[in-house]
Protein backbone atom coordinates (compact mmCIF):
# COMPACT_ATOMS: atom_id res chain seq x y z
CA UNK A 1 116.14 44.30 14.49
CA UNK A 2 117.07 40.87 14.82
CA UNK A 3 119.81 41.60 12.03
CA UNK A 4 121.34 44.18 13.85
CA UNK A 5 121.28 42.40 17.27
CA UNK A 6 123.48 39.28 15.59
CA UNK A 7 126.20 40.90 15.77
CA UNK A 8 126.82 41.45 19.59
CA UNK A 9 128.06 38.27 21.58
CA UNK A 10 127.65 35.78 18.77
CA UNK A 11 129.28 33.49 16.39
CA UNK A 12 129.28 36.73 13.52
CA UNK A 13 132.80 36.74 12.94
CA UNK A 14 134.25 40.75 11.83
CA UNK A 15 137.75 40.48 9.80
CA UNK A 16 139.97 43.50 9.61
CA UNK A 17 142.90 43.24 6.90
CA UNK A 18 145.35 45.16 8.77
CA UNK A 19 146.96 44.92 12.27
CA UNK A 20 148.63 48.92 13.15
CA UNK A 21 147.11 50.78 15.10
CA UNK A 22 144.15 51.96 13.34
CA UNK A 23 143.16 48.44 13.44
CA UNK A 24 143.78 48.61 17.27
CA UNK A 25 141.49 51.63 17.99
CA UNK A 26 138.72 49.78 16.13
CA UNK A 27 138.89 46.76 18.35
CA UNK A 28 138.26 49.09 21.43
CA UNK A 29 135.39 49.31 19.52
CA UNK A 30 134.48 45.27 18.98
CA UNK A 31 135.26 44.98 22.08
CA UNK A 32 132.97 47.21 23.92
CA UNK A 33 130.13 45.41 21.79
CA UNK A 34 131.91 42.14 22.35
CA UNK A 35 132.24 41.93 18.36
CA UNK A 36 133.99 38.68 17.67
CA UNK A 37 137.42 39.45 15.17
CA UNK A 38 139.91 38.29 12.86
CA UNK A 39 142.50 39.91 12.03
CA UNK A 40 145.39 39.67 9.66
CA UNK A 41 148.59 41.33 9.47
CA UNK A 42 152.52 40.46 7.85
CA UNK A 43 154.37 41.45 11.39
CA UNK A 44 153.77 39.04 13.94
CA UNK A 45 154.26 42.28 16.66
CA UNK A 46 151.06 44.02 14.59
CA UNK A 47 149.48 46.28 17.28
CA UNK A 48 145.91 44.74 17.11
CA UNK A 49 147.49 41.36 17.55
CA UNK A 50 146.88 41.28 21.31
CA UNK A 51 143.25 42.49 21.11
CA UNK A 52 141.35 40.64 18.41
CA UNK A 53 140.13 37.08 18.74
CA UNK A 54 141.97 35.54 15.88
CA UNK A 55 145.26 36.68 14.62
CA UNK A 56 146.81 35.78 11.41
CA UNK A 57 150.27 36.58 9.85
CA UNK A 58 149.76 36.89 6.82
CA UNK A 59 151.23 39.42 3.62
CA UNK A 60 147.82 41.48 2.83
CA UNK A 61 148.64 41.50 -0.77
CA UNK A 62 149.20 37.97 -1.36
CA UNK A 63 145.98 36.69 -3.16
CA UNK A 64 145.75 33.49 -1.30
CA UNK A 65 146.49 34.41 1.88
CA UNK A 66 143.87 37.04 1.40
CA UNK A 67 141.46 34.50 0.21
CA UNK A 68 142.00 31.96 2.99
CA UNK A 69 141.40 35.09 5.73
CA UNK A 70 138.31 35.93 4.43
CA UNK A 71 136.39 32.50 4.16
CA UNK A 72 136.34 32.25 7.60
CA UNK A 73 134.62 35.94 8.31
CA UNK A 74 131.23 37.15 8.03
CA UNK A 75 131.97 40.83 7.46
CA UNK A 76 135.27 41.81 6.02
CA UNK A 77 137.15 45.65 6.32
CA UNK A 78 140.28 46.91 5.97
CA UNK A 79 142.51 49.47 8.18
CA UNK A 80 145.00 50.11 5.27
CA UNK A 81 144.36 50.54 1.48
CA UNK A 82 147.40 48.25 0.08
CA UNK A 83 145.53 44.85 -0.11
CA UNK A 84 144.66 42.21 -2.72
CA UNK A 85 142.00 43.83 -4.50
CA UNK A 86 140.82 40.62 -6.90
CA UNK A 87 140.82 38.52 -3.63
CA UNK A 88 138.43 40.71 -2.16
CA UNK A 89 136.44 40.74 -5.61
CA UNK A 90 136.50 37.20 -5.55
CA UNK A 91 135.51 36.80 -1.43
CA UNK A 92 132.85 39.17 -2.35
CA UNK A 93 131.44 36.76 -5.30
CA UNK A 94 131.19 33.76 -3.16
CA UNK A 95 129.06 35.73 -0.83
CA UNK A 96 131.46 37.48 1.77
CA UNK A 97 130.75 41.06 2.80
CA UNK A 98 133.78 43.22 2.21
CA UNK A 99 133.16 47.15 3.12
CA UNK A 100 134.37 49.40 1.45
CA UNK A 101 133.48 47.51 -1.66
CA UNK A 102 136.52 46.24 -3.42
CA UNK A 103 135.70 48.50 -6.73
CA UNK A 104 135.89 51.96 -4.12
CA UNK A 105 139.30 51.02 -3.21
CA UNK A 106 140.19 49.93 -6.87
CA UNK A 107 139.45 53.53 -8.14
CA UNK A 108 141.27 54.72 -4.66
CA UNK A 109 144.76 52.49 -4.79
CA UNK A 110 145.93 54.44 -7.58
CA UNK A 111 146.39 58.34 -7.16
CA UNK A 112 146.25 58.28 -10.45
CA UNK A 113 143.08 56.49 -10.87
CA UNK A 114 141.33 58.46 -7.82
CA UNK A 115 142.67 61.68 -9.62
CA UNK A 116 140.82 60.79 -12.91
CA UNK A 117 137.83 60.13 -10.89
CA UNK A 118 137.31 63.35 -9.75
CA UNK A 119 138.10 64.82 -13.10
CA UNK A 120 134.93 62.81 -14.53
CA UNK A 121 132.65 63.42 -11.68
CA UNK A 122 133.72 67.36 -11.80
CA UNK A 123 135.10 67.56 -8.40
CA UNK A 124 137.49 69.76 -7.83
CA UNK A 125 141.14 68.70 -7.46
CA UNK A 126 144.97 70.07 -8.62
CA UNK A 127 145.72 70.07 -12.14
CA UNK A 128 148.08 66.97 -12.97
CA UNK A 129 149.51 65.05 -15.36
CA UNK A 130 150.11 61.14 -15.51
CA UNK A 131 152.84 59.53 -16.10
CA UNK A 132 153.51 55.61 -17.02
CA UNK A 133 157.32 56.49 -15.56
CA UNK A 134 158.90 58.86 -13.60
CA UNK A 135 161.48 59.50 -16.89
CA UNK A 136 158.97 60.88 -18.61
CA UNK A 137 158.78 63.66 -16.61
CA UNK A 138 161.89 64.66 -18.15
CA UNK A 139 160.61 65.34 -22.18
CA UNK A 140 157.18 67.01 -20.28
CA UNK A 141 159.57 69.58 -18.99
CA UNK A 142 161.49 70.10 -21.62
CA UNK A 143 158.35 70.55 -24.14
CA UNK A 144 156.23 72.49 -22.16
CA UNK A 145 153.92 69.86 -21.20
CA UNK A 146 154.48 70.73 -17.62
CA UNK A 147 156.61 72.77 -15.63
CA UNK A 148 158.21 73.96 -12.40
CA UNK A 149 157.69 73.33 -9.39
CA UNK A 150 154.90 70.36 -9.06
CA UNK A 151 154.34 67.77 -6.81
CA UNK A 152 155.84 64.14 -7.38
CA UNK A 153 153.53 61.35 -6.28
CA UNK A 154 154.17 57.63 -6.69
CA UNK A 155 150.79 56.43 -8.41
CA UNK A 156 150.85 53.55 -5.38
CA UNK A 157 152.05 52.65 -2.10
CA UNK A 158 152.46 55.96 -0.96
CA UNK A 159 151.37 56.79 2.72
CA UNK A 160 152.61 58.76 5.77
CA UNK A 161 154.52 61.62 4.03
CA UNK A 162 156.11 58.52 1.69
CA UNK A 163 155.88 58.71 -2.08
CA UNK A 164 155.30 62.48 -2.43
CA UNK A 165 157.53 65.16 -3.29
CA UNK A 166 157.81 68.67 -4.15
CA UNK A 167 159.67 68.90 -7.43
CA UNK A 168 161.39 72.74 -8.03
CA UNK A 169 164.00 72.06 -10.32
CA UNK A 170 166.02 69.44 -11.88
CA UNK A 171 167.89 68.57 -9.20
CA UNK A 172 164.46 67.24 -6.85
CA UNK A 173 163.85 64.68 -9.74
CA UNK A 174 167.02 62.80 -8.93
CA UNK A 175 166.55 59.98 -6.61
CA UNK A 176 163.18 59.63 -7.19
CA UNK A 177 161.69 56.03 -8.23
CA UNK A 178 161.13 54.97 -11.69
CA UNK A 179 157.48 54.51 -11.08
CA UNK A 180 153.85 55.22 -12.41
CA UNK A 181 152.89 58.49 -11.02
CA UNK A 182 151.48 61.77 -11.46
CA UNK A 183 152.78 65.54 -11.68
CA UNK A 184 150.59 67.81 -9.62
CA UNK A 185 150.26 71.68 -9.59
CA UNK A 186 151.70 73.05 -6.36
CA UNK A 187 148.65 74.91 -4.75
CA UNK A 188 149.62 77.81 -2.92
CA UNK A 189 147.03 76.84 -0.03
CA UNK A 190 145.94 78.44 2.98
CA UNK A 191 144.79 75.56 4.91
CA UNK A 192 144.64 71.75 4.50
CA UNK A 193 141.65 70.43 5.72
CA UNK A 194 139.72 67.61 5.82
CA UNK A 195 135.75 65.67 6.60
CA UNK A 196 135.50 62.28 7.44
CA UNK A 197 132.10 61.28 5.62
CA UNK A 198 130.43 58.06 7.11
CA UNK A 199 127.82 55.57 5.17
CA UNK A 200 125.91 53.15 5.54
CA UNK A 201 124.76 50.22 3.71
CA UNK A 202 120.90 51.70 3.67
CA UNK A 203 122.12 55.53 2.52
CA UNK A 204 122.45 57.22 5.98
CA UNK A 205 125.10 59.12 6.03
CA UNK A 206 126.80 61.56 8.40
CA UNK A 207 129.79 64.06 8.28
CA UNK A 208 132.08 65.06 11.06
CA UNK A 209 132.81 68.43 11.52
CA UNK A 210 136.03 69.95 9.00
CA UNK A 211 139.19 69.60 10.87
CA UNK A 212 142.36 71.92 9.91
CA UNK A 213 145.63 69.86 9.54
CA UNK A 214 148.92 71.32 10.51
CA UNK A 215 152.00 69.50 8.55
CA UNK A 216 155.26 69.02 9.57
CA UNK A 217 157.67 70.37 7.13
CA UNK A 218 160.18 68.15 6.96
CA UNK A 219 158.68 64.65 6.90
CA UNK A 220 155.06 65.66 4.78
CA UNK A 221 153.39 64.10 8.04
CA UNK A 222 150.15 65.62 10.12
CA UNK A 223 151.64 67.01 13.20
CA UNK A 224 148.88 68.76 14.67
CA UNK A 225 144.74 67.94 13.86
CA UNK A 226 142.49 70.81 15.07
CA UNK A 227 138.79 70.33 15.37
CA UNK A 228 136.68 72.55 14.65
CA UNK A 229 138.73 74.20 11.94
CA UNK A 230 140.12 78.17 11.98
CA UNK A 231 137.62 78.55 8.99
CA UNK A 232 134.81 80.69 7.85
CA UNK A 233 131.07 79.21 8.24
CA UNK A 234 130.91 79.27 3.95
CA UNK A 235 134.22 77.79 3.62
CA UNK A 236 133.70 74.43 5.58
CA UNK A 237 129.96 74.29 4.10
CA UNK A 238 131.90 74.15 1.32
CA UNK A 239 134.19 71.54 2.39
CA UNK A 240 131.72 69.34 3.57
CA UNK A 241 129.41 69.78 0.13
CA UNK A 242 132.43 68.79 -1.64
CA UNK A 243 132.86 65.60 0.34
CA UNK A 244 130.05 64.62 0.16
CA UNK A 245 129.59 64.70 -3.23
CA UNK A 246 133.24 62.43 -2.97
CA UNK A 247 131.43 59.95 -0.67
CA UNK A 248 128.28 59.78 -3.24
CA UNK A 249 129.93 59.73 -6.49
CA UNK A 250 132.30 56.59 -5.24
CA UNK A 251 129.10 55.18 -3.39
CA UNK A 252 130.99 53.56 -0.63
CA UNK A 253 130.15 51.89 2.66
CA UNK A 254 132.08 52.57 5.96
CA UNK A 255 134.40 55.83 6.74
CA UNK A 256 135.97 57.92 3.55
CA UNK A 257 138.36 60.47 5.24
CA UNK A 258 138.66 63.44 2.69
CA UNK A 259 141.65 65.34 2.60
CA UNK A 260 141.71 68.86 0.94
CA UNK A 261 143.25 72.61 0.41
CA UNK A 262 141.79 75.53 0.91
CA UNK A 263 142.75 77.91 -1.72
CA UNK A 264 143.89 81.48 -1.35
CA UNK A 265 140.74 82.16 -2.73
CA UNK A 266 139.03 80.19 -0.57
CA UNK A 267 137.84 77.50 -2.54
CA UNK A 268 138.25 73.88 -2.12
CA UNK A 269 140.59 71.42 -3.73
CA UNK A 270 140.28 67.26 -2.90
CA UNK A 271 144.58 66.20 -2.63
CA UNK A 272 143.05 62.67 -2.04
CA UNK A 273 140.41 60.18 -0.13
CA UNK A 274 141.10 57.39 2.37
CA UNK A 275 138.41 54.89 2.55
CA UNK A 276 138.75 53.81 6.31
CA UNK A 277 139.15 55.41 9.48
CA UNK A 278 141.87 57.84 9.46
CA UNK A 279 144.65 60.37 11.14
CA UNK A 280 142.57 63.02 10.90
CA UNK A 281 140.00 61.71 12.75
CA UNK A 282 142.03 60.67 15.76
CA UNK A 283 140.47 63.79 17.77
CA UNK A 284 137.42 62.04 18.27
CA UNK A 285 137.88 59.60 20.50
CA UNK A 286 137.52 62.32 22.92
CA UNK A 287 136.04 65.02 21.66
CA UNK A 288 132.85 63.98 19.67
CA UNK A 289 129.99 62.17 20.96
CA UNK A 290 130.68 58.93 18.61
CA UNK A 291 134.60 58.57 17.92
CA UNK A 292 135.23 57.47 14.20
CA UNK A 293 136.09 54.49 14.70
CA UNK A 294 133.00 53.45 16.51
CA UNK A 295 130.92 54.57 13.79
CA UNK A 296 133.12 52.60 11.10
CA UNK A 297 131.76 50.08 12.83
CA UNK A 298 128.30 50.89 13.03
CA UNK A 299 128.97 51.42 9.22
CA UNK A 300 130.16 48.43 8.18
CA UNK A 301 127.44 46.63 10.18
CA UNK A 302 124.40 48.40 8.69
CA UNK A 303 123.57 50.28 12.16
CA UNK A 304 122.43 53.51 12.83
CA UNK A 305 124.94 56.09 12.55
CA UNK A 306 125.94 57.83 15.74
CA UNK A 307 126.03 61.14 16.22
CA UNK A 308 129.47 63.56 14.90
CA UNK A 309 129.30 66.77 17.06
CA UNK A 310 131.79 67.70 19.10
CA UNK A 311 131.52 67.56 22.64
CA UNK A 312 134.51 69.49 22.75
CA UNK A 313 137.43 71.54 21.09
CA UNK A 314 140.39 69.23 20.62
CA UNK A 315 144.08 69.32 19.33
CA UNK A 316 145.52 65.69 18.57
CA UNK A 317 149.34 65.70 18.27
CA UNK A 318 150.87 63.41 15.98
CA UNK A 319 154.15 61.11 18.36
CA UNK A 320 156.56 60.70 15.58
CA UNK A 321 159.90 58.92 16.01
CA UNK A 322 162.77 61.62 16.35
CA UNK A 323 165.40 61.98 13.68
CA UNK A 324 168.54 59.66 14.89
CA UNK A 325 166.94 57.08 16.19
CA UNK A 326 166.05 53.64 15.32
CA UNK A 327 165.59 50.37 17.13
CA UNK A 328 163.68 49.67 20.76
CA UNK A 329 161.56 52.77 21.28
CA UNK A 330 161.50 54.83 24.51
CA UNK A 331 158.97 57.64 25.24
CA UNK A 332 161.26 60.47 26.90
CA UNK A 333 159.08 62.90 28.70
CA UNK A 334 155.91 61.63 28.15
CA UNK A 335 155.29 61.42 32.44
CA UNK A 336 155.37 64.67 32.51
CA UNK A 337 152.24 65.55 30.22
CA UNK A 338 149.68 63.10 32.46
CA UNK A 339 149.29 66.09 34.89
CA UNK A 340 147.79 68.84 31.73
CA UNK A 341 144.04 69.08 32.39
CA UNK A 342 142.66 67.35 29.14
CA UNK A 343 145.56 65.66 28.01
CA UNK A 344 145.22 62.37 26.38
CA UNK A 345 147.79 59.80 25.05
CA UNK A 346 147.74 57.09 22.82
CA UNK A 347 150.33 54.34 22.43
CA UNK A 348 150.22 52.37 19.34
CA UNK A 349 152.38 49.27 20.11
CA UNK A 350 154.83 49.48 17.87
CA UNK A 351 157.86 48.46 19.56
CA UNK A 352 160.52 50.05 17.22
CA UNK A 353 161.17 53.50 16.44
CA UNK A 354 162.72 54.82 13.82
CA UNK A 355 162.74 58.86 12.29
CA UNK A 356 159.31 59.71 11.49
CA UNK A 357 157.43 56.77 12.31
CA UNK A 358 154.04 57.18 13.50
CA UNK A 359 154.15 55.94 17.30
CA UNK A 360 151.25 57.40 18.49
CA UNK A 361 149.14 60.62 19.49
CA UNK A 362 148.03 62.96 22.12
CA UNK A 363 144.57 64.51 21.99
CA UNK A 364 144.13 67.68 23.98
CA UNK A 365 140.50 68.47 24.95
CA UNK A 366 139.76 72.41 26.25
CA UNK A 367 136.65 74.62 26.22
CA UNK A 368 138.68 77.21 24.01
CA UNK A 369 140.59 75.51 20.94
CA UNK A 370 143.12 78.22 21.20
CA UNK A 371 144.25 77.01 24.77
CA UNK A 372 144.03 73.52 23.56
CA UNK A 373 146.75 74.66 20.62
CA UNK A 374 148.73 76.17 23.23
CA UNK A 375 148.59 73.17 25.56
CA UNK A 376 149.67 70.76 22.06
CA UNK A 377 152.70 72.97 21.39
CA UNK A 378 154.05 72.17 24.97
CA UNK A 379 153.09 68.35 24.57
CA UNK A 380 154.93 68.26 21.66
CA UNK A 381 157.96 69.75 23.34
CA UNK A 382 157.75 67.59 25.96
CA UNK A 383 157.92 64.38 24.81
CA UNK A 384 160.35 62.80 22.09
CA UNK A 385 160.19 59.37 21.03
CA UNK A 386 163.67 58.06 21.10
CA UNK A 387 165.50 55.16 21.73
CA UNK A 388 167.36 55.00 25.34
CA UNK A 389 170.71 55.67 23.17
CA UNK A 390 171.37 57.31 20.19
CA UNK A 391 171.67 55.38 17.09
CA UNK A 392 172.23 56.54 13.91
C-alpha cells in the first residue's frame, strides 16, 4: 500500500510525451490526485501546457530531447504514438518506467508491422499487402498481385483521417506519397466499432463496453461515438474476445483502444490498435463510472482498475474545423447548445483552426441512446468551428 500511496502529493514525478488534448484530459486526472507532471510537447501553445507542472518544448522524436525529458520523471507515458522509440528503450534500461513498454509501440508505429502481428497471433484483420514504396503498387496491379479498389495506408505517421485512402482506380494512386505502406482489402462493413482494453502492471485488466463509430465521409474522421453500440449481445462478446486477445498477445500496460469492422456477416475484423487513451473513448468522461483517462492512470501507476460500466447512454460529437477556414478559431453557435439537458462540451485549446482539425467534442448523456443521437445531430448543426471571417 505504501507503493500505491507515493504517488499522491509527493515528489513522484509522471511525464507525458505529448501536449494536445488527450494529454490535457489526463491532467484533469493528475490533478484531482494532485499527481505531480512533466510534460513535453514541439508547440509552445500545446493544450496541456497550462495544466501540468513542468512544461517542455521539445520535438518528441528527437532522441535527445527525448532522453533529457525522461531522466527527470519517475513514470513515463505517452498521449501520441509518433515518439523516439530507442530513447524510450534506452530511458527504460537505465531504470525509468515507460508504459506502454517501448517494444508495444514498436510493433504498433508501423501499420505494417501491427498488421503482421495479428497475422502471427491469428487475429483477425483485412487481407493486405506490403509495400517498401507506394510505386510498387503499380506492377501488383498490373500482375494480379492485388487489385481494385483497396485501401492506401502510409506504413507511419498516419492519424486523424491522414495517411489513408481508398484506392478505386488508377487515377486515386496519383498524388499519393512515395512511402512504405500497405494495400488493404476494402471490407464492405456494417459497423466500425471499437473496446478500449485497460491493464495493469499485475494482470488486471478491464474492458469498456463496445462503442459504434460513425465516420465522416469526407475527411475519414469519427464524427459521432455511440456507447453502448447498435449491436447484437454475440457480436460485441465477440468484439471484446477479440480485443482482448489484442491486449494479451502485445502484453501491454496502460489503455489499448481497439478499432474494428463488423462484417456483413457479422464477424469481427481489427483495422488497427492505439496504445493510449483515445477518441473513442471520449464518451466516458460522463457516461461511465471511471472515464478512460482516469483509469490510464490508475494503469500506468499499478492501481486498481476502476470500474467501465456505463452510468449512462452517451453520444460524443467530434468539433472539427469547417472547410474554408484557417487561422484564429471561433466557435459559432456553440451558446446555444449549453441549454440541451445532458449536453457536454469540451474545448481542446488549440487556438487555430483549420478544415478538419480536431477542436474538440460534445458528449450527450440521455436515458435512451436514441434521443441522445437525436440530440448529437442538432449539436452538430449548431455549432461550426470557424474563424470570425472566411479565409480560404
Amino acid at each position: 500500500m505504501a507503493k500505491q500511496t507515493s504517488y499522491f502529493s509527493s515528489d513522484f514525478t509522471l511525464g507525458i510525451l505529448g501536449g494536445g488534448q488527450l494529454g490535457k484530459m489526463l491532467l484533469y486526472e493528475t490533478r484531482k490526485w494532485d499527481v505531480t507532471t512533466r510534460v513535453m510537447d514541439p508547440s509552445a501553445e500545446a493544450p496541456a501546457r497550462l495544466a501540468c507542472n513542468t512544461f517542455v518544448q521539445g520535438d518528441l522524436m528527437d532522441y535527445q530531447a527525448v532522453m533529457d525529458f525522461g531522466r527527470g520523471v519517475d513514470v513515463l507515458t505517452i498521449e501520441i504514438e509518433n515518439v523516439n522509440v530507442q530513447a524510450l528503450e534506452d530511458l527504460e534500461d537505465t531504470g525509468v518506467t515507460v508504459y506502454p513498454q517501448p517494444k508495444t509501440l514498436r510493433t504498433i508505429q508501423n501499420k505494417a508491422t501491427q498488421k503482421l502481428f495479428y497475422t502471427d497471433h491469428g487475429i483477425p484483420t483485412a487481407p493486405f499487402s506490403r509495400f517498401a514504396y507506394t510505386s510498387e503498387i503499380e506492377d501488383s496491379l498490373n500482375n494480379g498481385g492485388i487489385a481494385f479498389p483497396f485501401v492506401w495506408k502510409s506504413a507511419r505517421f498516419g492519424y486523424d483521417g491522414q495517411g489513408v485512402k481508398i484506392v478505386r482506380d488508377w487515377a486515386d494512386l496519383e498524388g499519393l506519397p512515395n512511402v512504405e505502406c500497405i494495400a488493404e482489402s476494402l471490407i464492405p462493413f456494417k459497423n466500425e466499432l471499437a473496446v478500449i482494453v485497460a491493464r495493469n502492471p499485475d494482470g488486471e485488466v478491464r474492458t469498456y463496453p463496445v462503442v459504434e463509430m460513425e465516420f465522416h465521409p469526407e475527411a475519414n474522421q469519427v464524427e459521432y461515438v455511440l456507447c453502448p453500440a447498435r449491436i447484437p449481445e454475440a457480436v460485441a462478446k465477440e468484439a471484446r474476445e477479440i480485443a482482448l486477445k489484442v491486449s494479451r498477445s502485445l502484453g501491454h500496460v496502460g489503455l489499448l483502444a481497439v478499432e474494428m469492422f463488423r462484417t456483413q456477416e457479422d464477424h469481427i475484423l481489427v483495422n488497427e490498435v492505439a496504445p493510449r487513451p483515445h477518441n473513442s473513448g471520449h464518451y466516458s468522461i460522463e457516461g461511465s463510472f471511471t472515464n478512460q483517462f482516469e483509469q490510464h492512470l490508475r494503469a500506468i501507476l499499478g492501481l486498481p482498475l476502476g470500474q467501465t460500466d456505463n452510468k449512462v447512454a452517451t453520444v460524443m460529437v467530434n468539433l472539427v474545423g469547417a472547410e474554408g477556414f484557417r487561422g484564429p478559431v471561433f466557435y459559432e453557435g456553440i451558446g446555444a447548445i449549453l441549454g440541451m439537458p445532458g449536453v457536454v462540451p469540451h474545448i481542446y485549446g488549440k487556438k487555430e483552426t483549420r478544415p478538419f482539425r480536431k477542436m474538440g467534442h460534445v458528449t450527450i448523456a440521455d436515458t435512451s441512446l436514441e434521443s441522445a443521437r437525436k440530440t448529437a445531430e442538432t449539436v452538430k448543426s449548431s455549432i461550426v468551428v470557424r474563424t470570425k471571417t472566411q479565409t480560404s
